[in-house]
C-alpha atoms as a PDB file:
ATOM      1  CA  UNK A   1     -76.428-210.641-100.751  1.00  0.00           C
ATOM      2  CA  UNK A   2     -76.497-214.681-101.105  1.00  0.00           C
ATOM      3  CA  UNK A   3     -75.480-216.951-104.134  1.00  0.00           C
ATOM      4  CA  UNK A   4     -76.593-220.273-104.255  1.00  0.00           C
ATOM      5  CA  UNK A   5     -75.374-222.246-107.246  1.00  0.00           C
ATOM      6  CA  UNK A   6     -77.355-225.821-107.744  1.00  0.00           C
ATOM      7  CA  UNK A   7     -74.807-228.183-110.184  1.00  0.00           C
ATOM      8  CA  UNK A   8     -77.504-230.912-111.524  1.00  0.00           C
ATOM      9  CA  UNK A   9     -75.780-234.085-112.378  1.00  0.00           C
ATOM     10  CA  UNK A  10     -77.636-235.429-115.478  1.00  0.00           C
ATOM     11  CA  UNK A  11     -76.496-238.984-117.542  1.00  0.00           C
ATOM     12  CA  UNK A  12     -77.925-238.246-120.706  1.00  0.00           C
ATOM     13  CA  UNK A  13     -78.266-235.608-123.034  1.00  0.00           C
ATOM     14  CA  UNK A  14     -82.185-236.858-123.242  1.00  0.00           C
ATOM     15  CA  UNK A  15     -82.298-236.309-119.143  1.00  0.00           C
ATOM     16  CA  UNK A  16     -80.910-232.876-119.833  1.00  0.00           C
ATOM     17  CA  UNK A  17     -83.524-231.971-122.266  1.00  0.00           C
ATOM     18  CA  UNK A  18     -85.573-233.098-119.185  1.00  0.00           C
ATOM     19  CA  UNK A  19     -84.422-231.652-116.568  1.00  0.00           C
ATOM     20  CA  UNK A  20     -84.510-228.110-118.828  1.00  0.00           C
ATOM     21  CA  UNK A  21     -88.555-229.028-119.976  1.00  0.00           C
ATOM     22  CA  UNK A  22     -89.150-228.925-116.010  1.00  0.00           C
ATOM     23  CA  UNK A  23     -87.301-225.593-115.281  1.00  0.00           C
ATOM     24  CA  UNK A  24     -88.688-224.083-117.994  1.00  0.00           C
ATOM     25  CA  UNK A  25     -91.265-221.859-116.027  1.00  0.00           C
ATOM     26  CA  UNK A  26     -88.929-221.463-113.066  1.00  0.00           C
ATOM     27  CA  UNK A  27     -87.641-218.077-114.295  1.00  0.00           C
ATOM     28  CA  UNK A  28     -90.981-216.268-114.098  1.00  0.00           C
ATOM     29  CA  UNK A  29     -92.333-218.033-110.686  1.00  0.00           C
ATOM     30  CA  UNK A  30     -88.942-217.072-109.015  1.00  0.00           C
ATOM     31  CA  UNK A  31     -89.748-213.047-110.060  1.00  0.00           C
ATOM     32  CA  UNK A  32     -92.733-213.462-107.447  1.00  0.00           C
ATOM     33  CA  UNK A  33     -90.443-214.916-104.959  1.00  0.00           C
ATOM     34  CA  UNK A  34     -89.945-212.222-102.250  1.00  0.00           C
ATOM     35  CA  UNK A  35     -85.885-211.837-101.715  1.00  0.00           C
ATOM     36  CA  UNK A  36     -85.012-213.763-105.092  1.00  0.00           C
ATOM     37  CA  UNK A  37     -82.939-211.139-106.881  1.00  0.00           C
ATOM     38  CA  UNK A  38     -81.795-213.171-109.957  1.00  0.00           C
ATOM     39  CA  UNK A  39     -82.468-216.772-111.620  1.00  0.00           C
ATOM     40  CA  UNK A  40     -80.466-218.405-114.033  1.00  0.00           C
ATOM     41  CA  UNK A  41     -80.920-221.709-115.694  1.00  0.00           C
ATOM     42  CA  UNK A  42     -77.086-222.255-116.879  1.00  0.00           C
ATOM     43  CA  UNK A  43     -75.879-225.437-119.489  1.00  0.00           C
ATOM     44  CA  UNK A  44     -72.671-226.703-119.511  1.00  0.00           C
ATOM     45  CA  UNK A  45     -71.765-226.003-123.031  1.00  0.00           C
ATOM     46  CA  UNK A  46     -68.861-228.367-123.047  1.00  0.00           C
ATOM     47  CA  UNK A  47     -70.688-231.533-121.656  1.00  0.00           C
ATOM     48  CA  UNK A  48     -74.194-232.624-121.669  1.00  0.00           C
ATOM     49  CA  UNK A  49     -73.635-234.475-118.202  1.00  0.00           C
ATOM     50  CA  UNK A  50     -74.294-231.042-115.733  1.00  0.00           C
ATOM     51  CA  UNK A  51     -76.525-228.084-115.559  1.00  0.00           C
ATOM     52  CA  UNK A  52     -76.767-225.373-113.159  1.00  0.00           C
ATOM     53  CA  UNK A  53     -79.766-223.417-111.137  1.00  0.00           C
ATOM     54  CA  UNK A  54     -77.792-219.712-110.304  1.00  0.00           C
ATOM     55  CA  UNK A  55     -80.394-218.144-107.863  1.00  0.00           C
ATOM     56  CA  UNK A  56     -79.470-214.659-106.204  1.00  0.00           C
ATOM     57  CA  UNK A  57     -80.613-213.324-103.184  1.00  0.00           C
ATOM     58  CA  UNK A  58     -80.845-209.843-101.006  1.00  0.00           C
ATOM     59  CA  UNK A  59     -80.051-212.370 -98.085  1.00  0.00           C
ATOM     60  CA  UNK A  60     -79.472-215.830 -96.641  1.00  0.00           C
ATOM     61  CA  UNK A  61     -82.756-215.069 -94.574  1.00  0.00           C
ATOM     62  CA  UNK A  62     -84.734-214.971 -98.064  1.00  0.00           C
ATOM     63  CA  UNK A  63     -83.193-218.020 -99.025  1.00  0.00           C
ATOM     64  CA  UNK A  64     -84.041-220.021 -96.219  1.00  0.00           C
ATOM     65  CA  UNK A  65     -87.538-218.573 -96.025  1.00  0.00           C
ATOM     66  CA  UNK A  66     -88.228-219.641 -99.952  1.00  0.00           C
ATOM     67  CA  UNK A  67     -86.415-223.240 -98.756  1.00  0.00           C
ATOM     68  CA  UNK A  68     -89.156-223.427 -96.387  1.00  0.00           C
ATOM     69  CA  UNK A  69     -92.179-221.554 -98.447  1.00  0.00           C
ATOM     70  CA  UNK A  70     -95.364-223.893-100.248  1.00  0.00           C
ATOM     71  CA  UNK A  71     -93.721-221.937-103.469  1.00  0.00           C
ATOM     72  CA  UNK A  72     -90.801-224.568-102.718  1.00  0.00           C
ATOM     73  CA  UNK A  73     -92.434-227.588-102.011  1.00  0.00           C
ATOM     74  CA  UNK A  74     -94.544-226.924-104.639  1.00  0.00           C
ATOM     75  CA  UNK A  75     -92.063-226.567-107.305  1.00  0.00           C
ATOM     76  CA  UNK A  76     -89.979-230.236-106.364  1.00  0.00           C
ATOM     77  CA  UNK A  77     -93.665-231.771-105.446  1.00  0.00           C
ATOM     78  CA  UNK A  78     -93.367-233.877-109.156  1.00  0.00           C
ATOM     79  CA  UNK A  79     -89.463-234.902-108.388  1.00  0.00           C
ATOM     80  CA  UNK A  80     -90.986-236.246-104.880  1.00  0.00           C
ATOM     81  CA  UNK A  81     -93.800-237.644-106.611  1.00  0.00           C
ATOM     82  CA  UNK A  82     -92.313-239.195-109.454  1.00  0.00           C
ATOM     83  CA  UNK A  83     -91.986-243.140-108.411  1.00  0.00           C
ATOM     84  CA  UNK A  84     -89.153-243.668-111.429  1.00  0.00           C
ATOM     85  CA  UNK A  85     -85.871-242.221-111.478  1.00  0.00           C
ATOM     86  CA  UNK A  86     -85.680-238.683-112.256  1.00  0.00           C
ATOM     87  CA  UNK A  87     -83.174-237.224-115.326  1.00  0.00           C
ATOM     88  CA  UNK A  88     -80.837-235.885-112.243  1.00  0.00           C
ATOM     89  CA  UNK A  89     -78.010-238.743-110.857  1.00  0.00           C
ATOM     90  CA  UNK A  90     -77.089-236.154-107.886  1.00  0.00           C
ATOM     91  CA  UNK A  91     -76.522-232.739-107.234  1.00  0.00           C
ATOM     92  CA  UNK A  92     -73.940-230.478-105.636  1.00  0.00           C
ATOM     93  CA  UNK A  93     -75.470-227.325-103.805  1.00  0.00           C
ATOM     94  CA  UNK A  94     -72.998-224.475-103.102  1.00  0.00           C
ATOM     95  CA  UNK A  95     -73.710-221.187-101.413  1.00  0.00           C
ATOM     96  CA  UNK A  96     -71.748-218.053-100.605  1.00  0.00           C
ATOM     97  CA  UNK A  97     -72.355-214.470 -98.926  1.00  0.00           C
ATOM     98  CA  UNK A  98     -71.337-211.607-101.269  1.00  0.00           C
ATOM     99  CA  UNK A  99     -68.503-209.867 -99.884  1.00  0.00           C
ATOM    100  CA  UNK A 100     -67.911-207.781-102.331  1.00  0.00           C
ATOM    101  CA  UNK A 101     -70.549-206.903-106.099  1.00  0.00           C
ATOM    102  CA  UNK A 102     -70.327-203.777-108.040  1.00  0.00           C
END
């Protein structure tokens, strides 16, 4: 199993109100996403500066084939399309095999 954990940097609570408008159907197109095991849209309930995209996978392989999939490119196709600044300021991606899960 694979964990990837996306922390969103946003500046505003307005660009977090954003940035959770645009994820909003993420959940359900993820279920069709072969490999995708579990999404989660998290909020940092102590500061309106960071959210988080929790995605779990049966295996880095899955990962890497969504990362590379038209389902990708066509969920960040407005972010790359967008010509003014998006509600994000950076991001931090971290991933990790599952050694252990019960």
């Amino acid at each position: 199993m694979y964990v990837v954990m996306n922390e969103i940097h946003v500046p505003s609570k307005e660009g977090k109100e954003k940035l959770t408008e645009r994820f909003s159907g993420s959940a359900a197109n993820m279920q069709e996403v072969q490999g995708c095991l579990e999404f989660l849209f998290l909020s940092d309930d102590q500061s309106d500066e960071k959210v988080v995209v929790f995605t779990k996978w049966e295996s880095k392989t899955d990962y890497e084939a969504w990362l590379n999939s038209d389902a990708f490119k066509k969920a960040h196709q407005e972010k790359r399309e967008s010509k003014e600044s998006g509600p994000s300021t950076g991001s931090q991606l971290h991933s990790y095999e599952v050694i252990y899960h019960t």
